[in-house]
N, C-alpha and C. Protein backbone atom coordinates (compact mmCIF):
# COMPACT_ATOMS: atom_id res chain seq x y z
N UNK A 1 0.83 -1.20 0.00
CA UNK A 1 0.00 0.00 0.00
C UNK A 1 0.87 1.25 0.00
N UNK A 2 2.53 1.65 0.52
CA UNK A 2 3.14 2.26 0.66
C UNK A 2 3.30 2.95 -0.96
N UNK A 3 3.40 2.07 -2.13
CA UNK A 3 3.60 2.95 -3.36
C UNK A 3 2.65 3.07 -4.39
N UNK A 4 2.36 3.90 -4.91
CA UNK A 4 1.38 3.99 -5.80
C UNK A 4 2.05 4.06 -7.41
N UNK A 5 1.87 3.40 -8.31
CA UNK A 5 2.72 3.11 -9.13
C UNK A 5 2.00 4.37 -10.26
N UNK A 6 0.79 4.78 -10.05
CA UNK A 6 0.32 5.99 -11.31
C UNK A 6 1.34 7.10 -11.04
N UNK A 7 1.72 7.27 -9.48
CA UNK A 7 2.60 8.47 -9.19
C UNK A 7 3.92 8.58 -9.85
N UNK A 8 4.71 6.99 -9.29
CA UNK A 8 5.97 6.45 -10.12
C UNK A 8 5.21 7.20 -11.62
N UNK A 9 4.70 7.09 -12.60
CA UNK A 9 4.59 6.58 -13.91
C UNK A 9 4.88 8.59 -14.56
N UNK A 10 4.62 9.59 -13.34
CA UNK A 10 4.79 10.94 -13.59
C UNK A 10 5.76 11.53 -13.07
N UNK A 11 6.72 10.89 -11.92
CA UNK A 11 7.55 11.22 -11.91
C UNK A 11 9.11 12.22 -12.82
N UNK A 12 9.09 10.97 -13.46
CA UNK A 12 10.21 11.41 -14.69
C UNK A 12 9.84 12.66 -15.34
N UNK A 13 8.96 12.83 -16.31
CA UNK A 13 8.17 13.72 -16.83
C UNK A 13 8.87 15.03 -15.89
N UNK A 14 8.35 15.34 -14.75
CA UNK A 14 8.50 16.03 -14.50
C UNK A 14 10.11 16.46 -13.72
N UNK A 15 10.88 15.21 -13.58
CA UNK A 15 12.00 15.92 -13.24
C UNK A 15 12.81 16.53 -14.70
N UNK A 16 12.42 15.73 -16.00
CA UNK A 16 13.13 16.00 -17.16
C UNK A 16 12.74 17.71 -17.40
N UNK A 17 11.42 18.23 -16.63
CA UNK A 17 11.29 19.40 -16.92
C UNK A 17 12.16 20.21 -16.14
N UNK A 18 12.12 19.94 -14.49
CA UNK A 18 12.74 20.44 -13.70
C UNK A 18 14.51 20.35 -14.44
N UNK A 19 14.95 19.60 -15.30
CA UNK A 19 16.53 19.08 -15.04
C UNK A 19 16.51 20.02 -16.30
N UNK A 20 15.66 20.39 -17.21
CA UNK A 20 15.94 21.57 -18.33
C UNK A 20 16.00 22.61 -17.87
N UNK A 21 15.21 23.30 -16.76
CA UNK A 21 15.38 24.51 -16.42
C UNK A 21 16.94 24.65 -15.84
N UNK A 22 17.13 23.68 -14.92
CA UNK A 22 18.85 23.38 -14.78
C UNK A 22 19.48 23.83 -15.47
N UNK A 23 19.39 22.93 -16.49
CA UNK A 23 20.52 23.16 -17.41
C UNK A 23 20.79 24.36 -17.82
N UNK A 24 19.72 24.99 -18.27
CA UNK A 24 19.88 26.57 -18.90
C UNK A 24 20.21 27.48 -18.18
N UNK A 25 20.07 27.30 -16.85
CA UNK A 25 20.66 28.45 -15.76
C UNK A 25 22.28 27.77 -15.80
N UNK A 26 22.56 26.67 -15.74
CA UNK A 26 23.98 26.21 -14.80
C UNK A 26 24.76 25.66 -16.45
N UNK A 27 24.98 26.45 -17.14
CA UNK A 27 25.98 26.32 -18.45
C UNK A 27 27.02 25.73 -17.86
N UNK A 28 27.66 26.99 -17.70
CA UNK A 28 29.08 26.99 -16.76
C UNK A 28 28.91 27.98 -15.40
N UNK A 29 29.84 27.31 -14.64
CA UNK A 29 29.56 27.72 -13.13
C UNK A 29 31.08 27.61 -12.91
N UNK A 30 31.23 28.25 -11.68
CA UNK A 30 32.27 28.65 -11.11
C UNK A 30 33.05 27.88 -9.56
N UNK A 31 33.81 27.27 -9.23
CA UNK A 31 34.15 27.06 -8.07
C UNK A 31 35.41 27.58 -7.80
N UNK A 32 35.77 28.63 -6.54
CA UNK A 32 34.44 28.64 -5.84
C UNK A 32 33.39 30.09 -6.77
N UNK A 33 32.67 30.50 -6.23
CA UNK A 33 31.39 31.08 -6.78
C UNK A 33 31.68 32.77 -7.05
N UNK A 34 32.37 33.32 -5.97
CA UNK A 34 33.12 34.21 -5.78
C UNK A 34 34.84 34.43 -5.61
N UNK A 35 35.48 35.25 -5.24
CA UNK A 35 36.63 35.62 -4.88
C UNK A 35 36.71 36.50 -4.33
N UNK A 36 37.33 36.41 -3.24
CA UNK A 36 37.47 37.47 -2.22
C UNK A 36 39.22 37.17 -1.44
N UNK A 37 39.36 38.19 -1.84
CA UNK A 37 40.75 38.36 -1.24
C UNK A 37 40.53 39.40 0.26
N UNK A 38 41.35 38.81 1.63
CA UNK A 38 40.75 39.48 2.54
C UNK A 38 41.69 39.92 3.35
N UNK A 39 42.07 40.98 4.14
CA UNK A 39 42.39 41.91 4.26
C UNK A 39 43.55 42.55 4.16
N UNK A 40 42.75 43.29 2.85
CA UNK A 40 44.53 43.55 1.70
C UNK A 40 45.32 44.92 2.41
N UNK A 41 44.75 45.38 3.88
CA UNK A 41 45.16 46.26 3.76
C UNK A 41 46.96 45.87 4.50
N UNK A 42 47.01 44.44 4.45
CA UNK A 42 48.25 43.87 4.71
C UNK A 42 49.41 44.04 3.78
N UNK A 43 48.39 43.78 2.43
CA UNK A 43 49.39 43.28 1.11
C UNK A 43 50.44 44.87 0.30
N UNK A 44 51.01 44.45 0.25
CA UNK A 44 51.44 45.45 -0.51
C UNK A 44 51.23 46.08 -1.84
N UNK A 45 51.59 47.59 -1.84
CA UNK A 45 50.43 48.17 -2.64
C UNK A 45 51.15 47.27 -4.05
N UNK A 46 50.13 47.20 -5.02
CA UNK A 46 51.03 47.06 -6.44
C UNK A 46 51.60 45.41 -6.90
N UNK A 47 51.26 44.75 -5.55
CA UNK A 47 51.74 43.25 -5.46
C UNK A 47 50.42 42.40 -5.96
N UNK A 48 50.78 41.33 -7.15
CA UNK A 48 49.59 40.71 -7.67
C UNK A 48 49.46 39.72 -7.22
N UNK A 49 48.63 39.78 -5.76
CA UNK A 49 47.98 38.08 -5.21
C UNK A 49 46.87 37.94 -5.98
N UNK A 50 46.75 36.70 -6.03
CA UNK A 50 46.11 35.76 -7.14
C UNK A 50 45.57 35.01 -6.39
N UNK A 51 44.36 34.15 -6.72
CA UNK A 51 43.34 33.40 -6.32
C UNK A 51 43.28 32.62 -7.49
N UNK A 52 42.97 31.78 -7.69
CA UNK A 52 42.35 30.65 -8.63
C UNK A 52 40.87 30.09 -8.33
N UNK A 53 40.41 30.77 -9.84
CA UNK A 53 39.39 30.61 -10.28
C UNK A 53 38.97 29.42 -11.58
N UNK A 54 38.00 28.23 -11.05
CA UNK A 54 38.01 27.01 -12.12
C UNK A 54 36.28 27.49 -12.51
N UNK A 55 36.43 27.09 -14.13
CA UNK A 55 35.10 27.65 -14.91
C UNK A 55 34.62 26.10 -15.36
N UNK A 56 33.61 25.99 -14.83
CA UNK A 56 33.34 24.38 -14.74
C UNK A 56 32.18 24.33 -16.20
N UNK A 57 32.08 23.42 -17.17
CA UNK A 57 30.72 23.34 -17.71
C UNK A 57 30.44 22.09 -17.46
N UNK A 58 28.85 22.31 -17.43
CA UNK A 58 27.85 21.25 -17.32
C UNK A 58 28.24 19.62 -18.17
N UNK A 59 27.97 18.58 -18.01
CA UNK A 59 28.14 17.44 -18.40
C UNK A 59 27.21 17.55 -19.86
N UNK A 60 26.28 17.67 -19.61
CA UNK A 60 25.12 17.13 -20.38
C UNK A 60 24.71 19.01 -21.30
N UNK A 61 25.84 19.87 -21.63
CA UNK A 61 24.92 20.82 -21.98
C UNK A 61 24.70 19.97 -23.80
N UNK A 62 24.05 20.69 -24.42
CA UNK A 62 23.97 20.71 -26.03
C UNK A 62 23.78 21.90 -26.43
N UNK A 63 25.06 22.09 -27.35
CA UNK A 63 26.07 21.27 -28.05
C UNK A 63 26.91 21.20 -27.09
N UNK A 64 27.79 20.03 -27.42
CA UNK A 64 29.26 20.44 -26.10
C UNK A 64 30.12 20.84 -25.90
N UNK A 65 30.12 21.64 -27.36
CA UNK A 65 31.11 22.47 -27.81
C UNK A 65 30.26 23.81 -27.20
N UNK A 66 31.28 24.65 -26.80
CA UNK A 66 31.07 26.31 -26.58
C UNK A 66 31.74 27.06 -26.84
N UNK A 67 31.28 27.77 -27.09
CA UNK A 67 31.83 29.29 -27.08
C UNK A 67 31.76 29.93 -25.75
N UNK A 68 32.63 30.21 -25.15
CA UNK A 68 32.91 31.05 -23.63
C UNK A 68 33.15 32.79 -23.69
N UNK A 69 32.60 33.66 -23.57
CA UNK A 69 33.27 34.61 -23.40
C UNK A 69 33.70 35.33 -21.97
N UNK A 70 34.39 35.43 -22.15
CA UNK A 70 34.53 36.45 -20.56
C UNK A 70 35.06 37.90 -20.74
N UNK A 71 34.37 38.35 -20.04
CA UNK A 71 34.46 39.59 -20.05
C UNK A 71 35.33 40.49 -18.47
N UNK A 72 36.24 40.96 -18.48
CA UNK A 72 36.79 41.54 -17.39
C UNK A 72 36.48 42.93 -17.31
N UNK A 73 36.26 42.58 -16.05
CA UNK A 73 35.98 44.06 -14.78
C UNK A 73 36.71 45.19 -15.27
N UNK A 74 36.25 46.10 -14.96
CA UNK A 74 36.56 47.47 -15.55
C UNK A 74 37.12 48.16 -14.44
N UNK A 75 37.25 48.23 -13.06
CA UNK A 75 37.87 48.95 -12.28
C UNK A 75 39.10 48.78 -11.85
N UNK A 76 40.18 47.74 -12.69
CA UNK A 76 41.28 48.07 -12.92
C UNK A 76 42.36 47.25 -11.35
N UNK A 77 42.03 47.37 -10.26
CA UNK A 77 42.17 46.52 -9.25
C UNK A 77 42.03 44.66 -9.50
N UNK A 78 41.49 44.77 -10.35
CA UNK A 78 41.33 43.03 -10.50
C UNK A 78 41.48 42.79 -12.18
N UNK A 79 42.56 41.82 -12.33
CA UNK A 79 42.54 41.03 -13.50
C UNK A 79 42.68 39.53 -13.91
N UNK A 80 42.51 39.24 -14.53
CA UNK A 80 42.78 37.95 -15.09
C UNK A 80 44.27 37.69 -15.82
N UNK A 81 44.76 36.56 -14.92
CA UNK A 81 46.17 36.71 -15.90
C UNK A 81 46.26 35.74 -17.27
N UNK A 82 46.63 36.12 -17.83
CA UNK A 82 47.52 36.06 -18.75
C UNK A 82 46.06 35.87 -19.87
N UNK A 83 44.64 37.18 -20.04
CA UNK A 83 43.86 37.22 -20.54
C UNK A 83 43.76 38.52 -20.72
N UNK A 84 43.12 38.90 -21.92
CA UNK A 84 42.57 40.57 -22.40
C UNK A 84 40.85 41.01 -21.77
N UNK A 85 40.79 41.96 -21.81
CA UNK A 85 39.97 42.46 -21.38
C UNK A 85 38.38 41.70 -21.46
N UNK A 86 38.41 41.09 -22.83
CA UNK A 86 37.09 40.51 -23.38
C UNK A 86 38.34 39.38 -24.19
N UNK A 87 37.46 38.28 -23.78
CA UNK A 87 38.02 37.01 -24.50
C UNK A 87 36.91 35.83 -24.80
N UNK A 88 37.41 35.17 -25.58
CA UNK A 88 36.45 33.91 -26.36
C UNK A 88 37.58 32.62 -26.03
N UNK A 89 36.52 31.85 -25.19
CA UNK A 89 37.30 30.40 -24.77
C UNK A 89 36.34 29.50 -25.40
N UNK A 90 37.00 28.08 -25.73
CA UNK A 90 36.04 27.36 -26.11
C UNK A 90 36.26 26.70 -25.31
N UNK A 91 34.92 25.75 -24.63
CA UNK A 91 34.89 24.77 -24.16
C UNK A 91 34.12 23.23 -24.00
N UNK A 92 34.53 22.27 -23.41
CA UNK A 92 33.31 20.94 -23.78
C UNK A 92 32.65 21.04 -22.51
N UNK A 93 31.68 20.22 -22.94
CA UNK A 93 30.56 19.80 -21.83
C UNK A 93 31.76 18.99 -20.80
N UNK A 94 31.46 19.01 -19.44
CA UNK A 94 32.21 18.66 -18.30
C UNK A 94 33.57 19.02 -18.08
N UNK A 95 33.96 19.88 -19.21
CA UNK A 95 34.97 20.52 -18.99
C UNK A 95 35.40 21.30 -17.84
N UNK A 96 36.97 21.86 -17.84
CA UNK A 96 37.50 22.50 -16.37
C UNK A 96 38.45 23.74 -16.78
N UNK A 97 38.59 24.73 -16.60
CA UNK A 97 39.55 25.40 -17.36
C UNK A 97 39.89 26.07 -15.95
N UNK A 98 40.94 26.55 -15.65
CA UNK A 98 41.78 27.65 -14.28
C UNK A 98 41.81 28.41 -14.90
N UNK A 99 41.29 29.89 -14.43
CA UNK A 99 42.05 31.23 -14.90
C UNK A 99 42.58 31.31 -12.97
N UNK A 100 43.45 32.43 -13.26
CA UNK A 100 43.80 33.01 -11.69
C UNK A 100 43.36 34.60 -11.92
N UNK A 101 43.04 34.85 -10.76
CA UNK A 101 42.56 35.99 -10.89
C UNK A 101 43.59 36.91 -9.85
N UNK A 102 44.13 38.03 -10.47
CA UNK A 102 44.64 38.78 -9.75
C UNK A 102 44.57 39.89 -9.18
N UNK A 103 44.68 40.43 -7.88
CA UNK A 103 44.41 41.66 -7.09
C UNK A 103 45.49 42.32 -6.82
N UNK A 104 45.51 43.59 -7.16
CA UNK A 104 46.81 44.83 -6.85
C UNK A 104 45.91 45.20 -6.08
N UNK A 105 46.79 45.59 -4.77
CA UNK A 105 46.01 46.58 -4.32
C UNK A 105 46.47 48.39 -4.73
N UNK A 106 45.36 48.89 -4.48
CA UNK A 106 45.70 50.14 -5.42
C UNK A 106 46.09 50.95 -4.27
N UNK A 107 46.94 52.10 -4.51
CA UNK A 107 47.47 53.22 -3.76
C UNK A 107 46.60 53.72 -2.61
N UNK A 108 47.25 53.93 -1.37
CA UNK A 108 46.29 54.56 -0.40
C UNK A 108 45.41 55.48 -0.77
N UNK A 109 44.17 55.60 -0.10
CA UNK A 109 42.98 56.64 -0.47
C UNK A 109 43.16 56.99 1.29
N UNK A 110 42.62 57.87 1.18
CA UNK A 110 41.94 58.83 2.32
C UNK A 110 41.16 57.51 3.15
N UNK A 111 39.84 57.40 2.47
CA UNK A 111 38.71 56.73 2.74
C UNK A 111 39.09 55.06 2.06
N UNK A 112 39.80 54.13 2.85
CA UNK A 112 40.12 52.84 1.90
C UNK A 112 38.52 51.78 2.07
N UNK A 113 38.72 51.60 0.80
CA UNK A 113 37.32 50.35 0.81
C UNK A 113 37.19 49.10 0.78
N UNK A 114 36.25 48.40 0.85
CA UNK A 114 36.26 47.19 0.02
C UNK A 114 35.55 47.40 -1.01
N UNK A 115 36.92 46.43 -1.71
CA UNK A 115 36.42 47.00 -3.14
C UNK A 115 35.68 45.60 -3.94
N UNK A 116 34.86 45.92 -5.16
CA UNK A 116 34.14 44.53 -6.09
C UNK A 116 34.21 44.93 -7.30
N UNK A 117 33.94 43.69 -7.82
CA UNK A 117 34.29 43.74 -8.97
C UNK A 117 33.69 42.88 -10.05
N UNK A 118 33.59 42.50 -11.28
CA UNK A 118 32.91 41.04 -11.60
C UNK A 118 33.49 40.70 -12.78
N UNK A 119 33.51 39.15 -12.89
CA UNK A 119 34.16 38.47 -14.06
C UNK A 119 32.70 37.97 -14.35
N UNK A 120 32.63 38.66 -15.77
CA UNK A 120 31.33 38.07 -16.56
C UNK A 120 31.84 36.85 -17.45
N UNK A 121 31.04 35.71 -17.42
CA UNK A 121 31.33 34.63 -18.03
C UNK A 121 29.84 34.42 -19.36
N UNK A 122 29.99 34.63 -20.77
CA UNK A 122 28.95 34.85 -21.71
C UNK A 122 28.67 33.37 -22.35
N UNK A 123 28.10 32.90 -22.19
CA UNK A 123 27.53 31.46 -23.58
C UNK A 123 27.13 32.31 -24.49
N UNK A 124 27.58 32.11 -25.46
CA UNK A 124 27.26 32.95 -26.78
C UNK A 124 25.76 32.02 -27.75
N UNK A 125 25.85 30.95 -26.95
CA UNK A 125 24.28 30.25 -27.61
C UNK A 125 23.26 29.90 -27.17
N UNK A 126 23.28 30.22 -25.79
CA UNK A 126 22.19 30.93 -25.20
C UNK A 126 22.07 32.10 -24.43
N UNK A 127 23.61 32.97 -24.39
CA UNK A 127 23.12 34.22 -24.53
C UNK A 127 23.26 34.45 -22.33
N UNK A 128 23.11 33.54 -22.12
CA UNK A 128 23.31 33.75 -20.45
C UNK A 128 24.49 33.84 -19.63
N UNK A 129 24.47 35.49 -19.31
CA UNK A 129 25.91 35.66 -18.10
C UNK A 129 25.74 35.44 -17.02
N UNK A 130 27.00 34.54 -16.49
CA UNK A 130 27.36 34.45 -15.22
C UNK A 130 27.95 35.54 -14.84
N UNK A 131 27.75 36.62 -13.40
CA UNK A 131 28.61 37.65 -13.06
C UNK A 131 29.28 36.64 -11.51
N UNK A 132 30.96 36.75 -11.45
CA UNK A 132 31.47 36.05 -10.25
C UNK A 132 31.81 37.12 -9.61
N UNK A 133 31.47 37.53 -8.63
CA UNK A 133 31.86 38.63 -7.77
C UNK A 133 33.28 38.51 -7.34
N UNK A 134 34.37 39.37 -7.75
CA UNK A 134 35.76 39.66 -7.65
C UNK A 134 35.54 40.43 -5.83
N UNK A 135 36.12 40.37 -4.79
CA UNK A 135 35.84 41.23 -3.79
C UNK A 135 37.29 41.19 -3.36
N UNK A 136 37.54 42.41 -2.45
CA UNK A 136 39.15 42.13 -1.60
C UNK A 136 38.05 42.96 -0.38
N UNK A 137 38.82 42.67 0.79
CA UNK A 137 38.39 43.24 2.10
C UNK A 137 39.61 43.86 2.87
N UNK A 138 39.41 45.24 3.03
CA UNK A 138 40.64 45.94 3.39
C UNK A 138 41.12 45.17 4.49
N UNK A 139 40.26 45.30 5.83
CA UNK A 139 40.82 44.88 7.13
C UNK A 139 39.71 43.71 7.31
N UNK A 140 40.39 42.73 8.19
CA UNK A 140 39.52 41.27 8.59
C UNK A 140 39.50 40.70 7.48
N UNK A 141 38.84 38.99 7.99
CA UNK A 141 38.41 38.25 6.84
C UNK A 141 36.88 38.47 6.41
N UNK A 142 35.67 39.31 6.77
CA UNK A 142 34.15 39.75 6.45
C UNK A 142 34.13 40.69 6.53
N UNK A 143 33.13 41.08 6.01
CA UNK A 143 32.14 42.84 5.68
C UNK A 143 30.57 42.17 5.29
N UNK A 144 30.29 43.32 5.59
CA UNK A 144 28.51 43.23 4.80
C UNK A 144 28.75 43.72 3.27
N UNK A 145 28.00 43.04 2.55
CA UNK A 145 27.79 42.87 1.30
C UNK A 145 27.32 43.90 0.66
N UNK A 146 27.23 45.09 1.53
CA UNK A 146 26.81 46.37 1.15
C UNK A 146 27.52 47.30 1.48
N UNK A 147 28.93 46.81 2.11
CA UNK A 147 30.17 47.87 2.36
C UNK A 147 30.84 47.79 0.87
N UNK A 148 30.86 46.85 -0.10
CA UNK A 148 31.41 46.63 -1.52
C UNK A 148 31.55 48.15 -2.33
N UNK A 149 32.60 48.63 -2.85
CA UNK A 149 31.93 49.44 -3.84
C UNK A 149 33.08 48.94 -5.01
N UNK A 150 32.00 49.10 -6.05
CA UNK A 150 30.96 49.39 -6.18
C UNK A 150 29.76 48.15 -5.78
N UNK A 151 28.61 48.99 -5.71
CA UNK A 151 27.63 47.34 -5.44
C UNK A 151 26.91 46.91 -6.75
N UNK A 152 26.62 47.92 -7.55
CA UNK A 152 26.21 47.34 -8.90
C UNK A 152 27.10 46.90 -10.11
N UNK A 153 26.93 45.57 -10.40
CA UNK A 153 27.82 45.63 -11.95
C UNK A 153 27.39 46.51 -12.93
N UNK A 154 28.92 47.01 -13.60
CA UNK A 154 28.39 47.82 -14.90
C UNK A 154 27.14 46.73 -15.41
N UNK A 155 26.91 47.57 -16.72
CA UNK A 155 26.91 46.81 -17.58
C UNK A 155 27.67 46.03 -18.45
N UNK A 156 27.06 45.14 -18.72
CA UNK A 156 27.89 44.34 -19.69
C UNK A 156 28.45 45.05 -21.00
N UNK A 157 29.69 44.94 -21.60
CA UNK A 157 29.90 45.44 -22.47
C UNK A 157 28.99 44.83 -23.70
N UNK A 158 29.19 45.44 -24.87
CA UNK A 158 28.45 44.49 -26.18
C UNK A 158 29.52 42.97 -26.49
N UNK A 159 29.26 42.59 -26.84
CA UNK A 159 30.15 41.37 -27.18
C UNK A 159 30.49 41.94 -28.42
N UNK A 160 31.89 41.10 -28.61
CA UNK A 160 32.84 41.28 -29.86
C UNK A 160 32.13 40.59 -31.34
C-alpha cells in the first residue's frame, strides 16, 4: 500500500522538466562562486595576489562544444592573468579550465574600501551571463555585502 505506481509513472516527466530549467541556468559555473581576497590592507600596494578561479561546464549541456566569453571588470584593481579584457574560450561539456585571478592593491585613499568587482562569463548560444563577484576586504576576513563598492555591476559590455 506504501507505493502507488500511477505516481511512479509521472515522476520522470516532470523531473526531465525540472533538469531543463537546470541546465539553462547552470551552463558553466564557477568554483568557488566568488573571490574574495581578505584583508589587503596587509598586502602590498602594487603586489599581484592571485586566487584561482576554475570555470566548470555542465556534463550534459547541447552542443558540447562552446563558445565562452569572458568579459573583465573594468575597475582596474582586478585582472585575469595572462587574458585581455574581453576574451572567447572554447569549451566541452564537463569541462575545467583555471584562470587566476589577480588583485593589486591600489594606492592609499583617504577613505580605503572594500572594493568589487565582476568576471562576466557569456555562452554565446544561449546568450546567459554568469557575473562572479571579484571582492578584496581591506581589514579582517568579512564585511557586509553592502560595504562593496561598487555594489552594482556595470553593464555588460556588447560582445565582440
Amino acid at each position: 500500500a506504501m507505493h502507488s505506481p500511477t505516481k511512479r509513472g509521472c515522476t520522470p516527466k516532470f523531473l526531465d522538466e525540472t533538469l531543463d530549467e537546470d541546465v539553462e541556468e547552470e551552463i558553466v559555473y564557477t568554483v568557488p562562486d566568488k573571490i574574495v581576497f581578505k584583508n589587503y590592507s596587509e598586502l602590498e600596494t602594487g603586489y599581484p595576489n592571485t586566487r584561482k578561479l576554475l570555470l566548470r561546464m555542465s556534463d550534459d549541456v547541447k552542443p558540447s562544444k562552446r563558445k565562452i566569453q569572458i568579459m573583465l571588470p573594468s575597475g582596474g584593481n582586478f585582472e585575469i592573468k595572462d587574458k585581455k579584457a574581453q576574451e572567447t574560450l572554447e569549451m566541452e561539456a564537463g569541462g575545467t579550465l583555471a584562470l587566476t585571478v589577480i588583485f593589486r592593491k591600489p594606492p592609499p585613499t583617504d577613505v580605503p574600501l572594500n572594493l568589487q568587482d565582476w568576471l562576466c562569463i557569456r555562452d554565446k548560444i544561449s546568450k546567459t551571463i554568469r557575473r562572479v563577484p571579484l571582492r578584496a576586504i581591506y581589514k579582517g576576513d568579512t564585511c557586509d555585502d553592502d560595504t562593496y563598492h561598487p555594489q552594482e555591476p556595470p553593464e555588460p559590455p556588447h560582445p565582440l
